[in-house]
Structure formats: C-alpha cells, structure tokens
Protein backbone atom coordinates (compact mmCIF):
# COMPACT_ATOMS: atom_id res chain seq x y z
CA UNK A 1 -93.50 -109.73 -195.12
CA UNK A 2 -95.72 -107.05 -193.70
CA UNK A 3 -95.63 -103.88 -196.29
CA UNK A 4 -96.85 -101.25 -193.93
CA UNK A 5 -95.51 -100.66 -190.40
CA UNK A 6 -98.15 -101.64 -187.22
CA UNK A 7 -97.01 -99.01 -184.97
CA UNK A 8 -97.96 -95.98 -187.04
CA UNK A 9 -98.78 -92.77 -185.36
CA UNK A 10 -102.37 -91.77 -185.57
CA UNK A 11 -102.12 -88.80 -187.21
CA UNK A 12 -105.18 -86.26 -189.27
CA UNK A 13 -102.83 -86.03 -192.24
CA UNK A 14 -102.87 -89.76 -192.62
CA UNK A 15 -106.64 -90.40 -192.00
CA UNK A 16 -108.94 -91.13 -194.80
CA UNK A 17 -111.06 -88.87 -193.85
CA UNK A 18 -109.02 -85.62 -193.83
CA UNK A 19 -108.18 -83.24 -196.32
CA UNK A 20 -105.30 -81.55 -196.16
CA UNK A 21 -105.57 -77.79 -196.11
CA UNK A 22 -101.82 -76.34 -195.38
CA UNK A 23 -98.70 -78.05 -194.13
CA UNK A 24 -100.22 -77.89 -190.80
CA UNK A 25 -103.84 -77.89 -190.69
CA UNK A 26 -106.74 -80.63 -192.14
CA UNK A 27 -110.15 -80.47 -193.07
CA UNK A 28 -112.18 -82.95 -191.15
CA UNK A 29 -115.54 -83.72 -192.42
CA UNK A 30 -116.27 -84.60 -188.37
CA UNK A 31 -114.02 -82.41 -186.32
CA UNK A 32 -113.79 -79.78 -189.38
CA UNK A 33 -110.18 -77.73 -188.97
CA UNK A 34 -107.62 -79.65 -187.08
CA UNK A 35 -103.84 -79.74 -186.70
CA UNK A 36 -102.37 -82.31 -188.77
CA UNK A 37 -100.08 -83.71 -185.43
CA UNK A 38 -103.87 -84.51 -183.69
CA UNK A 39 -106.12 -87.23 -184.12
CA UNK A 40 -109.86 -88.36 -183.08
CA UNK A 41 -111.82 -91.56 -182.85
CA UNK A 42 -112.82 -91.22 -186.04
CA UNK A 43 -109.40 -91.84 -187.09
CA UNK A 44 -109.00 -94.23 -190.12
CA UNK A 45 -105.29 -94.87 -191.55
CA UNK A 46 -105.12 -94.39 -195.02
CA UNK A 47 -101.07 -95.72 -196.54
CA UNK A 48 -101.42 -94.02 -199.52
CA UNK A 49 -101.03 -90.33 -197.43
CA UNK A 50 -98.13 -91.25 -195.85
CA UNK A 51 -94.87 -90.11 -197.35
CA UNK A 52 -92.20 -92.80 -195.59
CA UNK A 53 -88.49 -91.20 -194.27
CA UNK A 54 -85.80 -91.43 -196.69
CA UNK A 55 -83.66 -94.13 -196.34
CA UNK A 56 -80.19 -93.20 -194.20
CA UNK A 57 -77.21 -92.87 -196.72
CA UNK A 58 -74.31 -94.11 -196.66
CA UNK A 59 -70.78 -91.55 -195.01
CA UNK A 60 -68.34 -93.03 -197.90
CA UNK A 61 -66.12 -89.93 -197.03
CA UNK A 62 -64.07 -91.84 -195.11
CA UNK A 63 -63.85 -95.47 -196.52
CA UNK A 64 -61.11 -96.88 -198.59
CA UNK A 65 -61.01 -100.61 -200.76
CA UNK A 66 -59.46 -102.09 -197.75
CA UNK A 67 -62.98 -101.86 -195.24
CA UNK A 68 -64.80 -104.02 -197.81
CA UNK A 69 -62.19 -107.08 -198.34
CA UNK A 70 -62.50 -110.15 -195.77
C-alpha cells in the first residue's frame, strides 16, 4: 500500500525548498518570491507540507434502518 499519492501536483507550497510567506506567496531560496500555485525545476516534494482534503461525509439526512438491512 502506497501512503502518498504519485500524481501530486507540483506545487511551491509543497516543495522542500520553499517557505511559505502568506496564503499565496513562497519564499524560494532559488526563484526567491513565487506564487504558491507555480513551480520550477528545482521542485522537490516534501509530504509533510501537504495538508490532504477532508474525507467526503456521509448525507444521513435522508436514510432510515431499512437502507442498511439485506
């Protein structure tokens, strides 16, 4: 079981290299101030940046004891 995804975005915020400055801008020690959304070759991924999506929840609004017996 893989624990980190391969198809990651490259992405400043999640480089190992970049310190974030704002919600939107990091401080490259090799490009200096770039948006977080951009990347360069320099790019390294670094998991421990990258805050995963929240899991989907469940709409039990609707559901009644009846959905869940076979």
């Amino acid at each position: 079981m893989s624990l980190f995804q391969k198809n990651i975005e490259p992405r400043c915020v999640y480089c190992i290299h970049g310190r974030a400055l704002s919600e939107n801008e990091v401080l490259c020690p090799k490009k200096g101030v770039m948006a977080a959304a951009s990347h360069c070759r320099g790019f390294r991924y670094d998991p421990l940046k990258r805050v995963p999506p929240r899991p989907a929840q469940l709409a039990d609004s609707g559901l009644r004891d009846e959905d869940f017996q076979l």
